[in-house]
Protein backbone atom coordinates (compact mmCIF):
# COMPACT_ATOMS: atom_id res chain seq x y z
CA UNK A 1 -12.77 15.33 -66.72
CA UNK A 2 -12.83 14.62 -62.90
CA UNK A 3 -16.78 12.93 -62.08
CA UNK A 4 -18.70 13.54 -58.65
CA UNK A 5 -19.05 10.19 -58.12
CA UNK A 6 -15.62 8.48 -60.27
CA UNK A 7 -16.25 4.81 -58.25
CA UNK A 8 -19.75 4.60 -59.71
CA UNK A 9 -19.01 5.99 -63.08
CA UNK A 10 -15.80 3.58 -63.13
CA UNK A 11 -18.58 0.25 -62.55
CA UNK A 12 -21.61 1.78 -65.45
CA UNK A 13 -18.54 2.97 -67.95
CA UNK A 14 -17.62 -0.93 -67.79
CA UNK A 15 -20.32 -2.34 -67.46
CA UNK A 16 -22.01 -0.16 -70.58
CA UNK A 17 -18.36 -0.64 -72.77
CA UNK A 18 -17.97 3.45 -72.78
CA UNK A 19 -14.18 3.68 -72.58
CA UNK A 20 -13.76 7.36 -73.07
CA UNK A 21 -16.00 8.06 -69.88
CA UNK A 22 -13.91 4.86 -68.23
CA UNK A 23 -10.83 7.37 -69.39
CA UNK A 24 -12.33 10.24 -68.15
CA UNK A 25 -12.29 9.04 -64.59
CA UNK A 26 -8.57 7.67 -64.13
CA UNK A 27 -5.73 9.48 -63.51
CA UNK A 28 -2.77 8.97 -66.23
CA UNK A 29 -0.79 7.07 -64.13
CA UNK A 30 -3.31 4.63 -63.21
CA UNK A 31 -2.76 1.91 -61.53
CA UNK A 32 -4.77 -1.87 -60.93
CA UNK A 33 -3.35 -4.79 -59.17
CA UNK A 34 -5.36 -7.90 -59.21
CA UNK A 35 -4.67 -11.63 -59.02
CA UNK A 36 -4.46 -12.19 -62.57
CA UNK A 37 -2.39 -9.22 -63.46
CA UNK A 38 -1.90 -5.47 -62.93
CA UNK A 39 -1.67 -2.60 -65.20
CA UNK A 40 0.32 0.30 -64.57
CA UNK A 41 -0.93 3.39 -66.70
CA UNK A 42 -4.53 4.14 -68.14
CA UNK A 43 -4.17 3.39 -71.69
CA UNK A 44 -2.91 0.28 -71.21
CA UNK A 45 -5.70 -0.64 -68.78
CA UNK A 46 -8.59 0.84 -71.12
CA UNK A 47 -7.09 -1.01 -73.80
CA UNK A 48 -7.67 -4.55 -72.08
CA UNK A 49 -11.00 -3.55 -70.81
CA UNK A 50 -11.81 -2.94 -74.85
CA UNK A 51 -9.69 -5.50 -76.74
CA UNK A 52 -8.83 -7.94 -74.41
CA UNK A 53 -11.42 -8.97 -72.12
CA UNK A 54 -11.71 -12.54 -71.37
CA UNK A 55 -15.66 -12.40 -70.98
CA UNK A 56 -16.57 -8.46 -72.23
CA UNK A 57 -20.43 -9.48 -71.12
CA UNK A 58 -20.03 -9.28 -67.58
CA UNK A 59 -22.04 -6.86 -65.66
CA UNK A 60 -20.99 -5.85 -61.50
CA UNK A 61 -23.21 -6.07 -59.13
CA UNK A 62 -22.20 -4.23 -56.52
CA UNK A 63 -23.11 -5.55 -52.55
CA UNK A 64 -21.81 -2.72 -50.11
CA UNK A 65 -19.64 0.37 -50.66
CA UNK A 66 -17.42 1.92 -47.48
CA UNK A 67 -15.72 5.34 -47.18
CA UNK A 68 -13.65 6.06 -43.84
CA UNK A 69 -13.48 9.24 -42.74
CA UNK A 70 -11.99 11.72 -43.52
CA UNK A 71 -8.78 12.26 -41.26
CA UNK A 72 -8.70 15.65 -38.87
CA UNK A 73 -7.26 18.12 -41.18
CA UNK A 74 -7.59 16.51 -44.28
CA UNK A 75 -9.13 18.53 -46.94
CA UNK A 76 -11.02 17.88 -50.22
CA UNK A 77 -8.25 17.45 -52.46
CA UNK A 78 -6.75 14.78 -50.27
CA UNK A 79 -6.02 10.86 -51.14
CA UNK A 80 -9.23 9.12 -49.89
CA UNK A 81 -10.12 5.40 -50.15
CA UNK A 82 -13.39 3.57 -51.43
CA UNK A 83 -13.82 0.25 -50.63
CA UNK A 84 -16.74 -1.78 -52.99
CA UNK A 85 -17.74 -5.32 -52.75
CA UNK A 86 -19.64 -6.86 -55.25
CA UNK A 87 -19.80 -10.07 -57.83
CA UNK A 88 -18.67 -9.72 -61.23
CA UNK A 89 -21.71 -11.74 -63.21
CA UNK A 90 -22.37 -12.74 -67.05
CA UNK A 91 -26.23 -13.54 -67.97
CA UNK A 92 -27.05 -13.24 -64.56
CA UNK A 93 -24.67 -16.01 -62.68
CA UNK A 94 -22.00 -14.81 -60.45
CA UNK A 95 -18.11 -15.66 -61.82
CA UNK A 96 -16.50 -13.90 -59.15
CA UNK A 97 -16.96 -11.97 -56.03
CA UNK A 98 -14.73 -9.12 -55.24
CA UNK A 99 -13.68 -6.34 -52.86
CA UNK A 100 -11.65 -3.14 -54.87
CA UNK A 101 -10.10 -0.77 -52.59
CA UNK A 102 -9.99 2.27 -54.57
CA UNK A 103 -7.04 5.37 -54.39
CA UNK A 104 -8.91 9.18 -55.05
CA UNK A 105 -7.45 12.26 -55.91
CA UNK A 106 -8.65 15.09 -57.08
CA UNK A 107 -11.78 13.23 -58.71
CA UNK A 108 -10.21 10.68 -60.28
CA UNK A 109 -9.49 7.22 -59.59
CA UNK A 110 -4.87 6.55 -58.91
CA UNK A 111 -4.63 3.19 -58.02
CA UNK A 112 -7.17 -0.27 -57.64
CA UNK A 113 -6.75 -2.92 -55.75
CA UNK A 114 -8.59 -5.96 -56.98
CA UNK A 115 -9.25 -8.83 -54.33
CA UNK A 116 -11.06 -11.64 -55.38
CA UNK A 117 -12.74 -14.77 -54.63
């Protein structure tokens, strides 16, 4: 199931531990780079997110959210980018801040990339 809005469900489904919405929203062939390690496929990733999380209590607060747009001719179905900055936080202290540029298509999130900081 595609979402409206796959970038915001993608931060509450993690954030609220509801991995068949987090599923719902990424493609099969889902991709995430970050520093600490990358995950190619969407099982795998939901799997971590679940089972493997270092600190599963975090929460993202997120700081400022940019869309370009749209190129001339591009239509609705096209690749588009989000880009969200935020803090990753557990009981209300910040661990980490980060900027993920997101890949869309067709309603669902392809590909992450994770900077952090």
């Amino acid at each position: 199931m595609a979402s409206d809005d796959p970038v915001a469900t993608y931060y509450r489904a993690l954030d609220e531990h509801d991995y068949e919405t987090l599923r719902s929203v990424l493609s099969p062939s889902f991709v995430q780079h970050r520093p600490d390690r990358s995950f190619e496929g969407r099982e795998p990733f939901v799997r971590f997110m679940r089972d493997g999380r270092p600190s599963p209590e975090t929460s993202h607060e997120l700081r400022g959210r940019f869309r370009p747009e749209a190129a001339p001719g591009e239509n609705g179905d096209a690749e588009r980018t989000v880009l969200v900055r935020g803090r990753v936080c557990e009981d209300g202290e910040p661990l980490l801040r980060f900027v993920d540029v997101f890949t869309l298509s067709a309603g669902r999130i392809e590909r992450v990339e994770t900077y952090t900081r």
